[in-house]
Structures are given as C-alpha cells and as structure tokens.
N, C-alpha and C. Protein backbone atom coordinates (compact mmCIF):
# COMPACT_ATOMS: atom_id res chain seq x y z
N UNK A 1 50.66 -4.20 -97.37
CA UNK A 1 49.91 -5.29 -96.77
C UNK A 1 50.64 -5.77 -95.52
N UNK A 2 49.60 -6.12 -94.29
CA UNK A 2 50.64 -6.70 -93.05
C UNK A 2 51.08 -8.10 -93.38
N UNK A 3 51.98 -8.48 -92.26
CA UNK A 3 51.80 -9.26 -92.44
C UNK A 3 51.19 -10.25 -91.86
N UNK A 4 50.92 -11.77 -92.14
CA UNK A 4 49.71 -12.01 -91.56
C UNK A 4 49.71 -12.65 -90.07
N UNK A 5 51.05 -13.09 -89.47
CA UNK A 5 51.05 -13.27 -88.19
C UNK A 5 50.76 -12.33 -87.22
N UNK A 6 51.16 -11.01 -87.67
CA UNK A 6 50.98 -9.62 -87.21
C UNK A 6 49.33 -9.66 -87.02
N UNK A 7 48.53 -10.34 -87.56
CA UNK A 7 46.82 -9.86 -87.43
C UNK A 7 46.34 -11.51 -86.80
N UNK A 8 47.27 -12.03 -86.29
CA UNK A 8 46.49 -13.38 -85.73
C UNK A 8 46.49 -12.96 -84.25
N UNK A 9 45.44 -13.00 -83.59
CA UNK A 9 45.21 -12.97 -82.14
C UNK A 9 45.57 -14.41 -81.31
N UNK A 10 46.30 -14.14 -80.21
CA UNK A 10 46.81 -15.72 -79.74
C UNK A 10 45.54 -15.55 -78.30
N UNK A 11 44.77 -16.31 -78.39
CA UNK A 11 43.59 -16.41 -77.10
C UNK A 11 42.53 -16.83 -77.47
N UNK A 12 41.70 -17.05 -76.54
CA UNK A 12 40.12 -17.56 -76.82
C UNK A 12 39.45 -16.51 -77.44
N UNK A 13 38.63 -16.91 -78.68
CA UNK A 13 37.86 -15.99 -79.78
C UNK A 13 36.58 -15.54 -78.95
N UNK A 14 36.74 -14.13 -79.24
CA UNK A 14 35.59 -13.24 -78.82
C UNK A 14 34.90 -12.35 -80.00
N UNK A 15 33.46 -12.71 -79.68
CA UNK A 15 32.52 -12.57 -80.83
C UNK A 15 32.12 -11.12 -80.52
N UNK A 16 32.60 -10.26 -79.76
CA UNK A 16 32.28 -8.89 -79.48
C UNK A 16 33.40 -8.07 -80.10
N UNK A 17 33.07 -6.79 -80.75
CA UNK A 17 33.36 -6.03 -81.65
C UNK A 17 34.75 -5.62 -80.87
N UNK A 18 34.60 -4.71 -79.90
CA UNK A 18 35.27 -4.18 -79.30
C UNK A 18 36.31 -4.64 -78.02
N UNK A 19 35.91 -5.91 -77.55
CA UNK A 19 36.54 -6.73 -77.04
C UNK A 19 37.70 -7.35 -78.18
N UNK A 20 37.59 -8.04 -79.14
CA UNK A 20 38.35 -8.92 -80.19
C UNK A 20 39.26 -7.08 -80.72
N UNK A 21 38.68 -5.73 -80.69
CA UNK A 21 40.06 -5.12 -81.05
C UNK A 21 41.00 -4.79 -79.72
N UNK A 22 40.33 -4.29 -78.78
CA UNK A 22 41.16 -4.47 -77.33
C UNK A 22 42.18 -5.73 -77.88
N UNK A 23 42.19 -6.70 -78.53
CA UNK A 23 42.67 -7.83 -78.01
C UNK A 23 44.37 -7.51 -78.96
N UNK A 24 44.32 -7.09 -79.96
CA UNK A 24 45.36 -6.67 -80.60
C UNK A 24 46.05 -5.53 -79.46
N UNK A 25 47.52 -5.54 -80.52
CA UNK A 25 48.43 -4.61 -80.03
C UNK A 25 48.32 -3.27 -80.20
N UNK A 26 48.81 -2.24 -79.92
CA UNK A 26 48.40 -0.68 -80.36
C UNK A 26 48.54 -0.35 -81.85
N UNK A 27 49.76 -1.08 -82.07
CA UNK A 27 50.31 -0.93 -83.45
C UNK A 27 49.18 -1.46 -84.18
N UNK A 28 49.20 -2.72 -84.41
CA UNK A 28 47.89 -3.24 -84.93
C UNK A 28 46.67 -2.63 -85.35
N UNK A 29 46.26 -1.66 -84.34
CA UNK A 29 45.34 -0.84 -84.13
C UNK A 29 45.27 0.77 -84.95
N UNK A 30 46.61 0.74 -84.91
CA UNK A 30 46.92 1.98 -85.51
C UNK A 30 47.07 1.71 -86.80
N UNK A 31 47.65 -0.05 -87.61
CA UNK A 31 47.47 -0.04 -88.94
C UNK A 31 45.89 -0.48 -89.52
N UNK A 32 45.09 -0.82 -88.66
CA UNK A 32 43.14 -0.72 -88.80
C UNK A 32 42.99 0.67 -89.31
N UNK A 33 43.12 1.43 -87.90
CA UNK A 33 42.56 2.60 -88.57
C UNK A 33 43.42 3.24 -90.03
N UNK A 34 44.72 2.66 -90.10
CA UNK A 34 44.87 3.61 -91.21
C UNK A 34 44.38 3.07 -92.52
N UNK A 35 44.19 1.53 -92.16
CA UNK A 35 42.65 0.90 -93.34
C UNK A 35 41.54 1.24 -93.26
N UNK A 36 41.50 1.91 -92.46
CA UNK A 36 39.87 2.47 -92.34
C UNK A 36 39.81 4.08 -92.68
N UNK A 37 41.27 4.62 -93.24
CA UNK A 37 41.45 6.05 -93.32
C UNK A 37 40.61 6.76 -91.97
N UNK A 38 41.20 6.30 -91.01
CA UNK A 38 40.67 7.02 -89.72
C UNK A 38 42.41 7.55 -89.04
N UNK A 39 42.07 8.96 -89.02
CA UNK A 39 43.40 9.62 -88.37
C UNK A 39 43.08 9.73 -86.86
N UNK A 40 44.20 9.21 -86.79
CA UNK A 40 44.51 8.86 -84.96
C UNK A 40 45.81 9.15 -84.68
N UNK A 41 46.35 9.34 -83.08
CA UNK A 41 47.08 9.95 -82.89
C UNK A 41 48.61 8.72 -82.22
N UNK A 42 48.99 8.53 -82.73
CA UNK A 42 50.13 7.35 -81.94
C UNK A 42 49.78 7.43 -80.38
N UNK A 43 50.19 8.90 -79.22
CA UNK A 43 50.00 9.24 -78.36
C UNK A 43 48.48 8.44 -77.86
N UNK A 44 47.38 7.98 -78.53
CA UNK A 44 46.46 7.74 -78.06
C UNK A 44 46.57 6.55 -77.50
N UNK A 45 45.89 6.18 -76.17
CA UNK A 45 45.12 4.93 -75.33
C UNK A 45 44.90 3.97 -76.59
N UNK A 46 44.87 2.50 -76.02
CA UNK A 46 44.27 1.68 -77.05
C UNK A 46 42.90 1.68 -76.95
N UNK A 47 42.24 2.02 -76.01
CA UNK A 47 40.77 2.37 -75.27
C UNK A 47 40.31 3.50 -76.43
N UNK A 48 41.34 4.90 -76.49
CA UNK A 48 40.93 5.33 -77.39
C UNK A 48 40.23 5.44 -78.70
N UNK A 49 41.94 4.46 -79.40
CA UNK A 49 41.53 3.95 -80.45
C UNK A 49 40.65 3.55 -81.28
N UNK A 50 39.97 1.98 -79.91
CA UNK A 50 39.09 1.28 -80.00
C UNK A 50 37.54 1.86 -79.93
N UNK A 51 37.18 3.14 -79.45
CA UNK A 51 36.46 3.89 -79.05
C UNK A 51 36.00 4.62 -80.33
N UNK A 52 37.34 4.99 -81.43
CA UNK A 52 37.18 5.60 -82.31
C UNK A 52 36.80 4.56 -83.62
N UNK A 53 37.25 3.31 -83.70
CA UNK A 53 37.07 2.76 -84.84
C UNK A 53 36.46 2.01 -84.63
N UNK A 54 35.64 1.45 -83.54
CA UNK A 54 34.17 0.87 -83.46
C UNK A 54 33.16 1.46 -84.28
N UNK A 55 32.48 2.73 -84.02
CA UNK A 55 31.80 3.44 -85.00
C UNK A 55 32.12 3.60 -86.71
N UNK A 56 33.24 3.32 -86.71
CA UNK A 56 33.53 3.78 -88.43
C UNK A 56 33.57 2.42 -88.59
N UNK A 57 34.15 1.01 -88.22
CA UNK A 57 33.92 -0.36 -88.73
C UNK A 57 32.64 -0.80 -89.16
N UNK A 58 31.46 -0.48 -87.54
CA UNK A 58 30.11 -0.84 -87.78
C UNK A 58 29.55 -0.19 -89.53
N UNK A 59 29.69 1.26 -89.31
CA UNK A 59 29.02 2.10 -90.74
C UNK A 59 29.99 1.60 -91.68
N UNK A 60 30.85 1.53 -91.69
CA UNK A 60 31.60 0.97 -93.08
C UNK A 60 31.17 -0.54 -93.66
N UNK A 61 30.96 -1.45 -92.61
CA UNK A 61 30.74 -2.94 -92.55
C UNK A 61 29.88 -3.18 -94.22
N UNK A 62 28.78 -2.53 -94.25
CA UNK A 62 27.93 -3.01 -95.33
C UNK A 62 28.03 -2.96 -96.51
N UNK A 63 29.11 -2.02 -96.56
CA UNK A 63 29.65 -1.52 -97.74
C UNK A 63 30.42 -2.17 -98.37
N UNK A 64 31.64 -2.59 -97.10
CA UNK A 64 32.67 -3.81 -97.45
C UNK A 64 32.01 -4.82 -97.88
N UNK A 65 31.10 -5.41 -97.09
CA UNK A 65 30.75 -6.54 -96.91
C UNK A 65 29.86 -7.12 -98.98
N UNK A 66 29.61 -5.90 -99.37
CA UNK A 66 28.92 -6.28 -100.31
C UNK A 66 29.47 -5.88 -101.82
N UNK A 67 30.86 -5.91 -101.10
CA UNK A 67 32.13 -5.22 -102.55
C UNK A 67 32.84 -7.41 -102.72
N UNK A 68 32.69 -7.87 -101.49
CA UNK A 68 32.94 -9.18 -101.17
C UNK A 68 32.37 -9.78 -102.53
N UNK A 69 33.23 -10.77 -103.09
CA UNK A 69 32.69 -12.50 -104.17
C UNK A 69 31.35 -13.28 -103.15
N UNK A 70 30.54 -13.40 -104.29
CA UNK A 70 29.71 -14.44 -103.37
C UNK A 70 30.21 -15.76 -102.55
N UNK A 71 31.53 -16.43 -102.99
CA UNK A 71 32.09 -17.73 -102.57
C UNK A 71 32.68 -16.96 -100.74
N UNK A 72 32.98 -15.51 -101.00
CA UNK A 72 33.57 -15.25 -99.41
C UNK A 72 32.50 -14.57 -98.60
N UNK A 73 31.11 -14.08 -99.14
CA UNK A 73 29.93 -13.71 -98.83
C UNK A 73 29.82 -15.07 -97.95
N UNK A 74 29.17 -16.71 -98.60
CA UNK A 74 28.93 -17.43 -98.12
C UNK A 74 29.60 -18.03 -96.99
N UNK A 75 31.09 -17.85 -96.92
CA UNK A 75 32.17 -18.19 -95.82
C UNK A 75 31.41 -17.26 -94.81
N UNK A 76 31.83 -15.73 -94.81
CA UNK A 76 30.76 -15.20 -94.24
C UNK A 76 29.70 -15.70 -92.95
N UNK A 77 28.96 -15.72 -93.93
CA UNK A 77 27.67 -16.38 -93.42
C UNK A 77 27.73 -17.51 -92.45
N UNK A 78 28.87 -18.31 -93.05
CA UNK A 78 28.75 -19.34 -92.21
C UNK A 78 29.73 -19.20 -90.57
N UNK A 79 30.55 -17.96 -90.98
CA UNK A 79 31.00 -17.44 -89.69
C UNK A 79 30.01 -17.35 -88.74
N UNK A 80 29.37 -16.11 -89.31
CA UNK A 80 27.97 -15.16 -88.48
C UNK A 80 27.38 -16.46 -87.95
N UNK A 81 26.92 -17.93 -88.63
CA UNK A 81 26.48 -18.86 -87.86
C UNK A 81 26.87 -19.77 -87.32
N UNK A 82 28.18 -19.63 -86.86
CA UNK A 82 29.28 -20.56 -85.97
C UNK A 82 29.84 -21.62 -86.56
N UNK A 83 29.25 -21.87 -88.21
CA UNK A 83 29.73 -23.06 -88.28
C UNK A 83 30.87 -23.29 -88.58
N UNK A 84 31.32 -22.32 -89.11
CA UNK A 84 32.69 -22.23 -89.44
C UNK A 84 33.59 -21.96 -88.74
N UNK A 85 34.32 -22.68 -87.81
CA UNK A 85 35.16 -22.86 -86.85
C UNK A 85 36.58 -22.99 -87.13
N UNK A 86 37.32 -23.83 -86.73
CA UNK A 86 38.64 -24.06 -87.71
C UNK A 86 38.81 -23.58 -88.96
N UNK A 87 39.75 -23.09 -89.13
CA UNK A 87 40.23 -22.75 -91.11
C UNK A 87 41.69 -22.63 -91.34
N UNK A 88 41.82 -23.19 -92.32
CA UNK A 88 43.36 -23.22 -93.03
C UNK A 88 43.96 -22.14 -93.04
N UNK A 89 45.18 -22.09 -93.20
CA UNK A 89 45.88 -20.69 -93.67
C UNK A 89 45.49 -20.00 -94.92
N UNK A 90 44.82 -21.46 -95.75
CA UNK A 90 44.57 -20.50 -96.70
C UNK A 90 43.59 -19.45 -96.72
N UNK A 91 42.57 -20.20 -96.26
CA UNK A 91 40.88 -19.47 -95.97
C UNK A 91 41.19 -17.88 -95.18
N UNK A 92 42.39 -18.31 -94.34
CA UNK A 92 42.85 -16.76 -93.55
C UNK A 92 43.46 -16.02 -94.60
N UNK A 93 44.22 -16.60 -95.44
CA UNK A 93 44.92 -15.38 -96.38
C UNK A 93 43.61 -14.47 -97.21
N UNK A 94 42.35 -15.53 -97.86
CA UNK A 94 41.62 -14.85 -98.40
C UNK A 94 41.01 -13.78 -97.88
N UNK A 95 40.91 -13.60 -96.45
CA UNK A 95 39.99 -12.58 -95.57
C UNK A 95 41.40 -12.07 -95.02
N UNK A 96 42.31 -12.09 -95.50
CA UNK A 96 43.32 -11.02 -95.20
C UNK A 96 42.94 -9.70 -95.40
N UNK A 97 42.16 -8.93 -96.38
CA UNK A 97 42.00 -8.01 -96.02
C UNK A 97 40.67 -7.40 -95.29
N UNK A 98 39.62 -8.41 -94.76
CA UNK A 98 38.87 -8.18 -93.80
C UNK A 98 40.17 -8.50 -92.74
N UNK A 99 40.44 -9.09 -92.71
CA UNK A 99 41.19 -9.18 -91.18
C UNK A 99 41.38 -7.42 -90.64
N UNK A 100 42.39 -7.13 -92.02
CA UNK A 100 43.46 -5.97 -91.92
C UNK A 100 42.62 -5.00 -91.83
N UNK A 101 41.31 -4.77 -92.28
CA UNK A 101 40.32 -3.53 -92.18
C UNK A 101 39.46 -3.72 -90.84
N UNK A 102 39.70 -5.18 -89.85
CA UNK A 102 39.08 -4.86 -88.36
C UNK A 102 37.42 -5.36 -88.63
N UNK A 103 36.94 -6.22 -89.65
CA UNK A 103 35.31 -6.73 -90.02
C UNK A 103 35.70 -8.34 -89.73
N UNK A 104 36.99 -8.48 -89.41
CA UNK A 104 36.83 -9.88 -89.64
C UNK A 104 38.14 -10.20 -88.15
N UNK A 105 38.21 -11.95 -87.33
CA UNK A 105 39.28 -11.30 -86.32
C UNK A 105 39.81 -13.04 -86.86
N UNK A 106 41.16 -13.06 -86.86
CA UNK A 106 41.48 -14.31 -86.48
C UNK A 106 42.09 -15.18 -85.14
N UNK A 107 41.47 -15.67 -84.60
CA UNK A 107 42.43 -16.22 -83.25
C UNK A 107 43.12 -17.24 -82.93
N UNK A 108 44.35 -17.35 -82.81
CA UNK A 108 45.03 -18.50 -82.51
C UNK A 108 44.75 -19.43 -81.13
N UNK A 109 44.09 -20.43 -80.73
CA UNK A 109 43.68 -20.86 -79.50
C UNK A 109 43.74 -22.69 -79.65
N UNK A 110 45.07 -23.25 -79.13
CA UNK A 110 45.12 -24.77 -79.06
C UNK A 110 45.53 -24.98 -80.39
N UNK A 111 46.44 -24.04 -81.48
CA UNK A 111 46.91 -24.61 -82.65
C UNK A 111 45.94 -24.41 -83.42
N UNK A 112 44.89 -24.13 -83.20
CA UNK A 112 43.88 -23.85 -84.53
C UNK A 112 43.33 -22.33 -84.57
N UNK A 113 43.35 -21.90 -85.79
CA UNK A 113 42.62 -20.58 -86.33
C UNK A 113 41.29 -20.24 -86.36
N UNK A 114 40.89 -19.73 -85.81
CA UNK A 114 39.24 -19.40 -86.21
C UNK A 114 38.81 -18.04 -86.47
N UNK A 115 38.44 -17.90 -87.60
CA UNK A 115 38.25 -16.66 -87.75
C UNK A 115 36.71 -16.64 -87.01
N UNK A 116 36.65 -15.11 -86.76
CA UNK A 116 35.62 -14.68 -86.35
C UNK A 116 34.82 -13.30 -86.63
N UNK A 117 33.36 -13.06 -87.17
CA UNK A 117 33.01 -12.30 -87.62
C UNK A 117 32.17 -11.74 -86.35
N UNK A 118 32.20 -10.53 -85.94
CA UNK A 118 32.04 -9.90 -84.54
C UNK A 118 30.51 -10.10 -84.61
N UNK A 119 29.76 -9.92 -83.60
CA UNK A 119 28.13 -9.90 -83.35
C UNK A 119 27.87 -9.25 -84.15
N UNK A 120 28.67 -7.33 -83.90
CA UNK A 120 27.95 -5.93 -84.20
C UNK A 120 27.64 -6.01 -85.89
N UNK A 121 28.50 -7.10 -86.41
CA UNK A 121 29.04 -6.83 -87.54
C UNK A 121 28.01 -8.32 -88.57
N UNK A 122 27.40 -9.27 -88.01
CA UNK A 122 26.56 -9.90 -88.39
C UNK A 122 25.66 -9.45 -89.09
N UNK A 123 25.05 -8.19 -88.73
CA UNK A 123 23.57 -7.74 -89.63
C UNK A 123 23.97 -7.22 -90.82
N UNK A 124 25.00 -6.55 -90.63
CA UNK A 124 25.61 -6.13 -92.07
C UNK A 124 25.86 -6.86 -93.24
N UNK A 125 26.05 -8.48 -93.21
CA UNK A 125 26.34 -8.81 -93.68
C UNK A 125 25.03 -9.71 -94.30
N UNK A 126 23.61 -9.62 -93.02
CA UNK A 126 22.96 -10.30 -93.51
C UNK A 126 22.29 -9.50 -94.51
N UNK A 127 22.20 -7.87 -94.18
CA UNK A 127 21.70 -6.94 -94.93
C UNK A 127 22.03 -7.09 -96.19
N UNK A 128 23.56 -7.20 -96.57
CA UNK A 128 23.76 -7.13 -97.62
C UNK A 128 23.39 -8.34 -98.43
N UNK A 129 23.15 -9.46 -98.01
CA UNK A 129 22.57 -10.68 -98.61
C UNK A 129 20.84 -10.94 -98.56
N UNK A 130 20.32 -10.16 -98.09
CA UNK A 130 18.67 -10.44 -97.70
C UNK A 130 17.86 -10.33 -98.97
N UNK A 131 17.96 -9.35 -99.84
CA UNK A 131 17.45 -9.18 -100.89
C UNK A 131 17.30 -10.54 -101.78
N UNK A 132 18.26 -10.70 -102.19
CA UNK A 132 18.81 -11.98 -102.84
C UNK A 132 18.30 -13.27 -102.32
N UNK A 133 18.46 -13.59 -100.89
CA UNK A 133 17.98 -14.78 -100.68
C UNK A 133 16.87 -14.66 -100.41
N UNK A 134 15.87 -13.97 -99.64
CA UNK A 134 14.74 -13.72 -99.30
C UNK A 134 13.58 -13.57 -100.33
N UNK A 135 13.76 -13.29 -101.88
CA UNK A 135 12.66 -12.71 -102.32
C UNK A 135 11.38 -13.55 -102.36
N UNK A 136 10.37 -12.98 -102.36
CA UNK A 136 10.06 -10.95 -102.17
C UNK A 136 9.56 -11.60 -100.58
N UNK A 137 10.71 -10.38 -100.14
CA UNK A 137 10.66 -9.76 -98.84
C UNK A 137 10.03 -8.31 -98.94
N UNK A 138 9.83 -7.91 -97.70
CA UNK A 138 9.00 -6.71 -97.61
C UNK A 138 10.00 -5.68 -97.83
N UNK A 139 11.70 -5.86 -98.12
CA UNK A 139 12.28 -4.85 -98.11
C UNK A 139 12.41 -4.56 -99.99
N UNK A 140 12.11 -5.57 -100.68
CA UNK A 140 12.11 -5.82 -102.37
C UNK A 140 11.06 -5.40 -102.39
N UNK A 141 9.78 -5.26 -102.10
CA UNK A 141 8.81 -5.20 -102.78
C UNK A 141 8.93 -3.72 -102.95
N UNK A 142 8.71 -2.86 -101.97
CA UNK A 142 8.90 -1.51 -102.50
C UNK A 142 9.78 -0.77 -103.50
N UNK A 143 10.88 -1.59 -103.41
CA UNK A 143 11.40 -0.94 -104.75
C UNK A 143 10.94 -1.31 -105.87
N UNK A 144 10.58 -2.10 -106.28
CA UNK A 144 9.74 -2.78 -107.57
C UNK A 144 8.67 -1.56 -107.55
N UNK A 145 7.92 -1.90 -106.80
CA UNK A 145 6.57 -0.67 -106.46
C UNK A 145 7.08 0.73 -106.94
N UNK A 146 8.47 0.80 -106.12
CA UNK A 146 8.66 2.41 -106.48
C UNK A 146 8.75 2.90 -107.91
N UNK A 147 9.96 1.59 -108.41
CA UNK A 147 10.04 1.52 -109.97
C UNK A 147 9.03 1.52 -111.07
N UNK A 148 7.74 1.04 -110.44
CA UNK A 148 6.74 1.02 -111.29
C UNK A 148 5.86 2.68 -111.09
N UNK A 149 5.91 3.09 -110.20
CA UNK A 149 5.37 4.20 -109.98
C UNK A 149 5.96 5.16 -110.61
N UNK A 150 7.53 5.33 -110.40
CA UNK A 150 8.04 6.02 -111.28
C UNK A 150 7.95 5.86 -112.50
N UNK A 151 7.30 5.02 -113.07
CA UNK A 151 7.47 4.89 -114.84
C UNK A 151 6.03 5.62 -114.87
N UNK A 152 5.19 5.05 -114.10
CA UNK A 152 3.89 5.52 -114.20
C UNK A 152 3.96 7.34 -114.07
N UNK A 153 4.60 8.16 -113.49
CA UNK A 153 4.52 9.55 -113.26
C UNK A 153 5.33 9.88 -114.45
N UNK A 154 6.45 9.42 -115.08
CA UNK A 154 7.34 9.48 -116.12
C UNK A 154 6.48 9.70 -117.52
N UNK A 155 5.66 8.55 -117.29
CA UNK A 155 5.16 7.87 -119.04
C UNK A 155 3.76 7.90 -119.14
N UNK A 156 3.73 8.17 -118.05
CA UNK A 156 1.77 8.44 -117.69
C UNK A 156 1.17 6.66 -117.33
N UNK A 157 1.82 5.82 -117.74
CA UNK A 157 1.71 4.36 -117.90
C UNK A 157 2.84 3.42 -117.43
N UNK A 158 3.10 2.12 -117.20
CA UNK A 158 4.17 1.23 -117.20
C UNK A 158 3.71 0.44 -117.74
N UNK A 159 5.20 -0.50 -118.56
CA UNK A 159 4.59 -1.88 -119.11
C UNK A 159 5.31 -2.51 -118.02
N UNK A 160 4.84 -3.75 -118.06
CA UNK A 160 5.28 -4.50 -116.92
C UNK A 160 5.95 -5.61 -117.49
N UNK A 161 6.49 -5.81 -118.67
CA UNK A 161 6.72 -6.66 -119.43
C UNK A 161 8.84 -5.75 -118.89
N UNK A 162 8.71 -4.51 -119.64
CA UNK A 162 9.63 -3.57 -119.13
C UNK A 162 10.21 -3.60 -117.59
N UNK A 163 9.35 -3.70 -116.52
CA UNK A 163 9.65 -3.44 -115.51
C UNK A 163 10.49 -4.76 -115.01
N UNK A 164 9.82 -5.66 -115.25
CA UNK A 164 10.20 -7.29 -115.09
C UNK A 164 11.49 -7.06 -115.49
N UNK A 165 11.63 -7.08 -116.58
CA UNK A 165 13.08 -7.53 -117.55
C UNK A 165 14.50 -6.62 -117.23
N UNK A 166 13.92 -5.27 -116.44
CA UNK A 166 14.67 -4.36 -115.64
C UNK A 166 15.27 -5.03 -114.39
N UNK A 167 13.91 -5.68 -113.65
CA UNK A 167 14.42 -5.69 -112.30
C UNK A 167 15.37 -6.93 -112.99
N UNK A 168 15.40 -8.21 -113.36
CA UNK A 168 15.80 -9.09 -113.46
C UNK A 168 17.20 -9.20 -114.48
N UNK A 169 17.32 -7.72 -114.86
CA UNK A 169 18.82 -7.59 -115.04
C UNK A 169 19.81 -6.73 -113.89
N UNK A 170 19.02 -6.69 -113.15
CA UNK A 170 19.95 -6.17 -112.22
C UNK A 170 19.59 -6.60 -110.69
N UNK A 171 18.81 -7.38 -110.71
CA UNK A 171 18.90 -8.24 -109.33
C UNK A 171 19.06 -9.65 -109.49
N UNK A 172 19.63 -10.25 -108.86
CA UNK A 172 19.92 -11.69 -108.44
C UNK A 172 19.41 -13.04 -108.47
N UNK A 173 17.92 -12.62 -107.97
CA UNK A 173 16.56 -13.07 -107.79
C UNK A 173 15.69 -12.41 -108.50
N UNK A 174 15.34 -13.29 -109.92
CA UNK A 174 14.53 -12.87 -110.69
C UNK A 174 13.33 -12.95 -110.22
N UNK A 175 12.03 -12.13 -110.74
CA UNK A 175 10.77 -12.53 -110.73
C UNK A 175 10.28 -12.99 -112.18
N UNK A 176 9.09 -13.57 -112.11
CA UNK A 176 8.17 -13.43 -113.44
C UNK A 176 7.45 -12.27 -113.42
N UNK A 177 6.50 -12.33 -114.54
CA UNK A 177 5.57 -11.39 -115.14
C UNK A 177 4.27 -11.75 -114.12
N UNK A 178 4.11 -12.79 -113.65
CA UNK A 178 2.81 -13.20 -112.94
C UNK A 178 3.54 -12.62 -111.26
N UNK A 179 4.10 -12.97 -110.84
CA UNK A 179 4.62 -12.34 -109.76
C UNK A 179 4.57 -10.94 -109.81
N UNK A 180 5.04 -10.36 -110.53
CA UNK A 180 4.84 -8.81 -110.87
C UNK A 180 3.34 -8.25 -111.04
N UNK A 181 2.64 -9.08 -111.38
CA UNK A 181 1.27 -8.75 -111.33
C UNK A 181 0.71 -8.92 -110.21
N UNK A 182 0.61 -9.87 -109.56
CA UNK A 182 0.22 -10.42 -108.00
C UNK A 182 0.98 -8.81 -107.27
N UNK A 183 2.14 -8.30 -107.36
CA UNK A 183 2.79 -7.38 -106.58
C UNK A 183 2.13 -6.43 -106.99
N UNK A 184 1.75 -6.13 -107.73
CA UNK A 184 1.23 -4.32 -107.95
C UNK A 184 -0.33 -4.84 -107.87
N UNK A 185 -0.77 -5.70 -108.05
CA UNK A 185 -2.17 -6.00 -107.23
C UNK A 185 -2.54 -5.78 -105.98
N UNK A 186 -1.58 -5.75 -105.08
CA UNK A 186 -1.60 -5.71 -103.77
C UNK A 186 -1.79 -4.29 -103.48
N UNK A 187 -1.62 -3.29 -104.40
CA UNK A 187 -1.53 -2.00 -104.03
C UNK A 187 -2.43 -1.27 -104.68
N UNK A 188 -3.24 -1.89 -105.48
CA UNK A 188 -4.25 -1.14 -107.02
C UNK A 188 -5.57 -1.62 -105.80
C-alpha cells in the first residue's frame, strides 16, 4: 500500500481524467499502473503513461466502482455532484484505494483536501447505481422481460408469482406482482 501523502496532489483540483494524472509524479504513475496490472516501461514519458492508463481506468471504472459499499457508492455520488468538497483524512484514507488505482484524485489546495472523481469516470459510477435508484427504467425492464421469456421457452409457461420473488432476491429495488403484470402487459 502507498503511502498516502505520496497520492495527494498539491494544486487546484482538476475534474479531467487525464489532466489530474499528468498532475502526479512518474513514479506515482508507474505505481497506478501497476494497480491497474498495466505493464509499462520505467523508460516511458509521463505522456506515455498517461496515454496508456486512461483507456484501462475508463473500462475498468464500472467494475471497481460496483465492488464499492453502498456508504462509499453514495460519497461517490456526491463527488460526481460537487457537493462534496472538503474531506477529512479520514474520508481520504477510505478511498485510499480508489486513490491508488487512479478512479479517484485527491488535491491539496489552501490546506484543504478534495477529493475528486474525474468527468470520464462519472457515468460509471452512475451506471453502476441506475438500476437501483431508477426503477423501472428502460434499462430494468428488459431484463425482467428477458427473464420471463426465458422461463416461457424453458417451461412452455412462467409463473409470475416465481419471476417476482426471483427478481426481488437479487435486485435492490423490489417490484410487486401488479407491477410485473402492468410490465409484461406492455409487450402481450
């Protein structure tokens, strides 16, 4: 683990991906990628670097982002919407290892910390929360749909009593049985 002065940026916070890693040292850069299991070459530019682990941060982002506790999901969030400005040392130790994997930046500017969650790196995070807060969004409904279709090609039939009690052990945002009916109405 670094340590954590080593990942504090001393300057005005920049909400751009690739700007906020420019802003670190090479070294720095070189212990990202080796959190990101991206092989790079010491010999390389920090331009390089930055060139190389832009692309693997963005595609990795959603993945991280949704291995995250809901209590640092919501911190999160409130990055992506500015409100979260100032934060303790402690709040930085918890996103110590977003810091250290390059999804998350901290900057030192006038004595205070602010972490910052990059633009590129916003949707990822809303992605991984949309389901959940949104339902039924147009991106839920099809899987329900799909799930029911598949029982239907499976069993020749679905109960929907079944399908319900499925989705609602394994999603977040339950539905009812009347909701579930209204949804496959839409498509019969």
């Amino acid at each position: 683990m670094t340590e954590l002065h080593n990942l504090i940026i001393k300057g005005k916070p920049e909400t751009d991906l690739e700007k906020s890693l420019l802003a670190y040292k090479k070294e720095q850069l070189l212990q990202i990628a080796v959190q990101q299991q991206l092989p790079v070459r010491k010999s390389y530019t920090k331009m390089k670097i930055v060139e190389q682990l832009k692309p693997v941060i963005v595609k990795q982002a959603v993945d991280f982002f949704a291995q995250l506790d809901s209590h640092k999901k919501e911190k999160l969030i409130d990055l992506a919407k500015g409100s979260a400005t100032a934060v303790s040392n402690e709040t930085v130790m918890q996103f110590q290892s977003s810091i250290e994997s390059g999804y998350v930046f901290a900057y030192l500017a006038n004595g205070t910390v602010t972490l910052i969650l990059p633009n590129e790196l916003v949707s990822s995070i809303k992605q991984d929360i949309k389901p959940v807060m949104n339902y039924p969004q147009a991106e839920t409904q099809p899987l329900f749909l799909r799930q029911m279709k598949n029982a239907q090609k499976i069993y020749g039939t679905y109960d929907i009593n079944h399908l319900v009690s499925v989705w609602n052990s394994y999603f977040a945002q339950t539905m009812t049985i009347e909701e579930a009916a209204q949804l496959i109405e839409t498509v019969q």
